[in-house]
C-alpha atoms as a PDB file:
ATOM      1  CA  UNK A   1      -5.242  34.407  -4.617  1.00  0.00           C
ATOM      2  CA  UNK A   2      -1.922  34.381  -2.877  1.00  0.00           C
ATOM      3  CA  UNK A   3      -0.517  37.205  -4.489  1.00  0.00           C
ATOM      4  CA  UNK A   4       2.348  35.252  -6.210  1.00  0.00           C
ATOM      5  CA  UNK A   5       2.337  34.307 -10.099  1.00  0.00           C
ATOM      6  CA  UNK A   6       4.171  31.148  -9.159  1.00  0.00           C
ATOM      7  CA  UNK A   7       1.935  30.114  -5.764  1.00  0.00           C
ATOM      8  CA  UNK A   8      -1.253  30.924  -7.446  1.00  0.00           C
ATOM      9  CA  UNK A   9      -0.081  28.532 -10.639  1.00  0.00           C
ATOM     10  CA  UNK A  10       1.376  25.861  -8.124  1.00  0.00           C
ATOM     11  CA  UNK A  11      -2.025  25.963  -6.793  1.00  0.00           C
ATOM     12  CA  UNK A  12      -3.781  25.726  -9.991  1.00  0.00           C
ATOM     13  CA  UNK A  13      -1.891  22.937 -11.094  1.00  0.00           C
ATOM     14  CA  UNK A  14      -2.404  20.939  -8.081  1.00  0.00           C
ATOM     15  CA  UNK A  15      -6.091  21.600  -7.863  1.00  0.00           C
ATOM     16  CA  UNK A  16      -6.242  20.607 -11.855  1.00  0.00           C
ATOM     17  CA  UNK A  17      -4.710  17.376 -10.951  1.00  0.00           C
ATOM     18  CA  UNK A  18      -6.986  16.537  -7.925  1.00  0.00           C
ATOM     19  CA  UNK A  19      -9.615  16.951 -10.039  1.00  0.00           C
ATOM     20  CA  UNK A  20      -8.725  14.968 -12.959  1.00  0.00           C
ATOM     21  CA  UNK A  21      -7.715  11.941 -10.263  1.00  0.00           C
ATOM     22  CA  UNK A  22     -11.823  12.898  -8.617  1.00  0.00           C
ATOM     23  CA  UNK A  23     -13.158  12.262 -12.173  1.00  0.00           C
ATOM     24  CA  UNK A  24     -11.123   9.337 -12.974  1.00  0.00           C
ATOM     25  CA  UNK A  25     -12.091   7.679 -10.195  1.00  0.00           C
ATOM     26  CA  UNK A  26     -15.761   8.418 -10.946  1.00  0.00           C
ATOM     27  CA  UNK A  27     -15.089   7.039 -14.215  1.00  0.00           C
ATOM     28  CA  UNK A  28     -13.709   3.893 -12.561  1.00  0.00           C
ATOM     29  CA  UNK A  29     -17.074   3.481 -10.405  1.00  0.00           C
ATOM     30  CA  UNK A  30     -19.366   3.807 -12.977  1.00  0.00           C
ATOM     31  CA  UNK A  31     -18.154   0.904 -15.228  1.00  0.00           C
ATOM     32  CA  UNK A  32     -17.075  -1.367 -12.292  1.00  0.00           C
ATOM     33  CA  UNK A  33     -18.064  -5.025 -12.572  1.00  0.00           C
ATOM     34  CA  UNK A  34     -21.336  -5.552 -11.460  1.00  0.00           C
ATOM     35  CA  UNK A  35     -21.753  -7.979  -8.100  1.00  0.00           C
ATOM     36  CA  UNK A  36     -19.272 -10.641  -7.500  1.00  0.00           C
ATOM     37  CA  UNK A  37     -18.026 -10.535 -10.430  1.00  0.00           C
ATOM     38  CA  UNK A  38     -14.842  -8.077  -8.929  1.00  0.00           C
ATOM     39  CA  UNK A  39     -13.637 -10.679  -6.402  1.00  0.00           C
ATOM     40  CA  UNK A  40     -14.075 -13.394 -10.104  1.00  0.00           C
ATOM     41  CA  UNK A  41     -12.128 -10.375 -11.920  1.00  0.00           C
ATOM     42  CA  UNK A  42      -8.809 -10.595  -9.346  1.00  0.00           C
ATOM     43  CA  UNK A  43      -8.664 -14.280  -9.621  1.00  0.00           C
ATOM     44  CA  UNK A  44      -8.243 -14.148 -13.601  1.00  0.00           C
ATOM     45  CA  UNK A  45      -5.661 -11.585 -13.380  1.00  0.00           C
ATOM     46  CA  UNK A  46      -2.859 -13.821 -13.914  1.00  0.00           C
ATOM     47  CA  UNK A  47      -4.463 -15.461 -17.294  1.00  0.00           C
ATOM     48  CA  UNK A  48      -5.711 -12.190 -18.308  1.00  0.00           C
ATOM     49  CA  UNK A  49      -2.592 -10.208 -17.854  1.00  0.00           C
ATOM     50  CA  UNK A  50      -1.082 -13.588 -20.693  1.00  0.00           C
ATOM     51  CA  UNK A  51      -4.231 -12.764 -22.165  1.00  0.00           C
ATOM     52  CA  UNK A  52      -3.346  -8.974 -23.072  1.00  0.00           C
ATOM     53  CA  UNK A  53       0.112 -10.027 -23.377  1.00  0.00           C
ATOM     54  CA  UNK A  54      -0.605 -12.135 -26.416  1.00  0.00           C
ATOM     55  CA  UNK A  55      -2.820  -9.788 -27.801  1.00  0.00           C
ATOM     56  CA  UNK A  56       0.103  -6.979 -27.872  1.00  0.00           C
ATOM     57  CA  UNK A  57       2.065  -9.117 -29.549  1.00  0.00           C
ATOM     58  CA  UNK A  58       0.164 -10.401 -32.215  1.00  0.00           C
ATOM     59  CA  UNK A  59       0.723  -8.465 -35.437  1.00  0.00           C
ATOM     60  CA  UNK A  60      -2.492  -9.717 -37.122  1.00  0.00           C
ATOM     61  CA  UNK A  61      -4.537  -7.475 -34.879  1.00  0.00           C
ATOM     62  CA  UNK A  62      -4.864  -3.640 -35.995  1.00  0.00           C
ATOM     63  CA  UNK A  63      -2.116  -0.992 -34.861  1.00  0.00           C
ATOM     64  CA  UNK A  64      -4.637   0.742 -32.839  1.00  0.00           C
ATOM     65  CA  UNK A  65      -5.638  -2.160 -30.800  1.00  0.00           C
ATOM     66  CA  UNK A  66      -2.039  -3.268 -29.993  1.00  0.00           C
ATOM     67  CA  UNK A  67      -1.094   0.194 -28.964  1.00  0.00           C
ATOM     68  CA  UNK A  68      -4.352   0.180 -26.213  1.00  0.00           C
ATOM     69  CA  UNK A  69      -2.815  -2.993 -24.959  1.00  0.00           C
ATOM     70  CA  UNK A  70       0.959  -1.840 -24.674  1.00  0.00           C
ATOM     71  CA  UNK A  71      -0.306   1.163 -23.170  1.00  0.00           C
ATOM     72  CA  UNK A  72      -2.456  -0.610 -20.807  1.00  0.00           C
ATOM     73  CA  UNK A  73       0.653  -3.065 -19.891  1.00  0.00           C
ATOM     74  CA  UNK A  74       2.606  -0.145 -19.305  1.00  0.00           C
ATOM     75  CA  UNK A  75       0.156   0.865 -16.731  1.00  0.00           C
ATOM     76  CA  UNK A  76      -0.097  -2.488 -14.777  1.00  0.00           C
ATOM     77  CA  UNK A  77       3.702  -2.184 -14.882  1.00  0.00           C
ATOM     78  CA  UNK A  78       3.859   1.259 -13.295  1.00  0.00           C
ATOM     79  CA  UNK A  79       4.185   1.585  -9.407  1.00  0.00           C
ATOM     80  CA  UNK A  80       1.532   4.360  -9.656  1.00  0.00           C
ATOM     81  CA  UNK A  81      -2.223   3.886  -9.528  1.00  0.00           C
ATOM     82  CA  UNK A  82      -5.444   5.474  -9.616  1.00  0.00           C
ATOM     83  CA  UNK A  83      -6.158   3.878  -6.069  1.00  0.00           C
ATOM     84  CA  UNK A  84      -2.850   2.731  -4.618  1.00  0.00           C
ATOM     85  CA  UNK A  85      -2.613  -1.173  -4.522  1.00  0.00           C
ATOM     86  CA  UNK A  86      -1.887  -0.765  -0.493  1.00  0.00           C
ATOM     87  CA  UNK A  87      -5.804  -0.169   0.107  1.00  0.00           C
ATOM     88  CA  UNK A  88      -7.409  -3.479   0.712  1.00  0.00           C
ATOM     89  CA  UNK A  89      -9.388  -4.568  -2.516  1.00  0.00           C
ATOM     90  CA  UNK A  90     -10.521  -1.427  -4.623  1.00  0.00           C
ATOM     91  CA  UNK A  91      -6.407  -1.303  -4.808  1.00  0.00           C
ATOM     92  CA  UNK A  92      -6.447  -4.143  -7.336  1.00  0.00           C
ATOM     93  CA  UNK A  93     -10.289  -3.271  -8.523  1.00  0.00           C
ATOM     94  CA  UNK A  94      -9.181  -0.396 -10.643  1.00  0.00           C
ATOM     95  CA  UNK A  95      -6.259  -2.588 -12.687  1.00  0.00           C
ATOM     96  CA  UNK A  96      -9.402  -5.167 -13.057  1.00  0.00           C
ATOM     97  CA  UNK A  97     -11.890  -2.515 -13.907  1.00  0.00           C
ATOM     98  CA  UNK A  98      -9.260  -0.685 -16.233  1.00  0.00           C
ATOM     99  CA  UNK A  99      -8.501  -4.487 -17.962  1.00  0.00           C
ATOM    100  CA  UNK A 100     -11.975  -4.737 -17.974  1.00  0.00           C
ATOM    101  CA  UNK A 101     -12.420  -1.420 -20.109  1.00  0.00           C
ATOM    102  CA  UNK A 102      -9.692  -2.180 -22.384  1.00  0.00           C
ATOM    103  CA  UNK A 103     -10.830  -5.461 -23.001  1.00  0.00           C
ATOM    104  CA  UNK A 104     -14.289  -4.473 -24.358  1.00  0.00           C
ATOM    105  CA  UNK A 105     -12.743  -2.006 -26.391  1.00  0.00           C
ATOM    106  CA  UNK A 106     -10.479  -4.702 -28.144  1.00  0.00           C
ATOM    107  CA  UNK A 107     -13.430  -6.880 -28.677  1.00  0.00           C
ATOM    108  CA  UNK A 108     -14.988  -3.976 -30.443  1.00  0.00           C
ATOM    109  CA  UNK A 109     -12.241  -3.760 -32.942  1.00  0.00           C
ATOM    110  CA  UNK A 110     -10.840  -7.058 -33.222  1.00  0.00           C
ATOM    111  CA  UNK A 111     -13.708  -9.304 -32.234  1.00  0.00           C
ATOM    112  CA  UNK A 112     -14.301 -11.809 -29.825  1.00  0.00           C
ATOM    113  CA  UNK A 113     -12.538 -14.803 -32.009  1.00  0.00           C
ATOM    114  CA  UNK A 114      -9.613 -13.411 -31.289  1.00  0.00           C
ATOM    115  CA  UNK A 115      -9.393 -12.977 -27.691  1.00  0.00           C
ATOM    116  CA  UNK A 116     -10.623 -16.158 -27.961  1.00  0.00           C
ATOM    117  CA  UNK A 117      -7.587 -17.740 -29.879  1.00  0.00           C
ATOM    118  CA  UNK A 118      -5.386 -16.041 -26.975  1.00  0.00           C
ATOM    119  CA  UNK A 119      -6.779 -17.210 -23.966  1.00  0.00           C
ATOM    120  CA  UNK A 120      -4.022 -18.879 -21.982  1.00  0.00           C
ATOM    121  CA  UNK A 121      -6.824 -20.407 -19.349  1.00  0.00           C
ATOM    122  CA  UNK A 122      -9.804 -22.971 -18.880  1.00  0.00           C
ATOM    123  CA  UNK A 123     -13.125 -22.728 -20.740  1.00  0.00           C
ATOM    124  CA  UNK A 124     -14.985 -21.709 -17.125  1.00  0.00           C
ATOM    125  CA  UNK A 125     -12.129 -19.064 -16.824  1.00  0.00           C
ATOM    126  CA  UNK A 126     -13.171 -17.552 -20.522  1.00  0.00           C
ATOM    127  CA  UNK A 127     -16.540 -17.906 -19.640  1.00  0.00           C
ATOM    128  CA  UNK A 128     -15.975 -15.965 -16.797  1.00  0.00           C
ATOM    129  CA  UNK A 129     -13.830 -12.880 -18.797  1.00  0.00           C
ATOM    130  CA  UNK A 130     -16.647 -12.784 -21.015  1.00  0.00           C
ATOM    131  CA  UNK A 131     -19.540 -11.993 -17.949  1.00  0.00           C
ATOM    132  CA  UNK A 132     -17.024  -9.708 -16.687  1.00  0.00           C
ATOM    133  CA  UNK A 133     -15.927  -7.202 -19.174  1.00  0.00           C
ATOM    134  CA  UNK A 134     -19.575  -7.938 -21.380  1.00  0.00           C
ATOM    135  CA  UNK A 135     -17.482  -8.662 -24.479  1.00  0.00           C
ATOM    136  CA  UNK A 136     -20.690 -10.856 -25.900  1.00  0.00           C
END
């Protein structure tokens, strides 16, 4: 391409990692909360984030599960997103979407009684985590 080992890997690299973000992104869209239920999904951030929180901690769940969680704390906790947080909504959609993910899986493994014995908020606010992330 350029003529230079290093420019032509630089390139490579950078093009790899475009296109990794393109798909990840994609991945995002496709299993996005369905209708209003984003703008539902922001408001129980707070309780979910206690939610997952919890979940990390408890050493009744399997290894596997707890791992998903710290992993997916240590991504809320990291300045750098998929879709920076500065962009007006889809900056916080893609934490709720990725909590969202996460969440089903754990329900897979660990079942819903258990998210259940976590939940830090209200009944509706349960209700509302379980038409979210389709746990049921």
């Amino acid at each position: 391409m350029s003529g230079s080992f290093w420019w032509d890997l630089l390139i490579g690299v950078v093009a790899a990692l475009l296109l990794a973000w393109a798909a990840l992104v994609v991945a995002l869209v496709v299993v996005r909360p369905r209708g209003g239920l984003l703008r539902e999904a922001l408001r129980l951030l707070p309780d979910v984030l206690r939610l997952v929180r919890r979940l990390a901690a408890d050493k009744t769940l399997p290894r596997g599960v707890r791992i998903r969680l710290g992993l997916l704390l240590a991504y809320l906790a990291l300045p750098i997103d998929l879709v920076p947080d500065f962009i007006p909504v889809l900056g916080y959609a893609d934490d709720a979407i990725i909590v969202s993910a996460v969440l089903r899986s754990v329900v897979r493994r660990a079942g819903l009684d258990a998210v259940r014995a976590h939940w830090p908020g209200t009944e509706d606010g349960f209700a509302a985590l379980v038409r979210l992330t389709r746990i049921r």
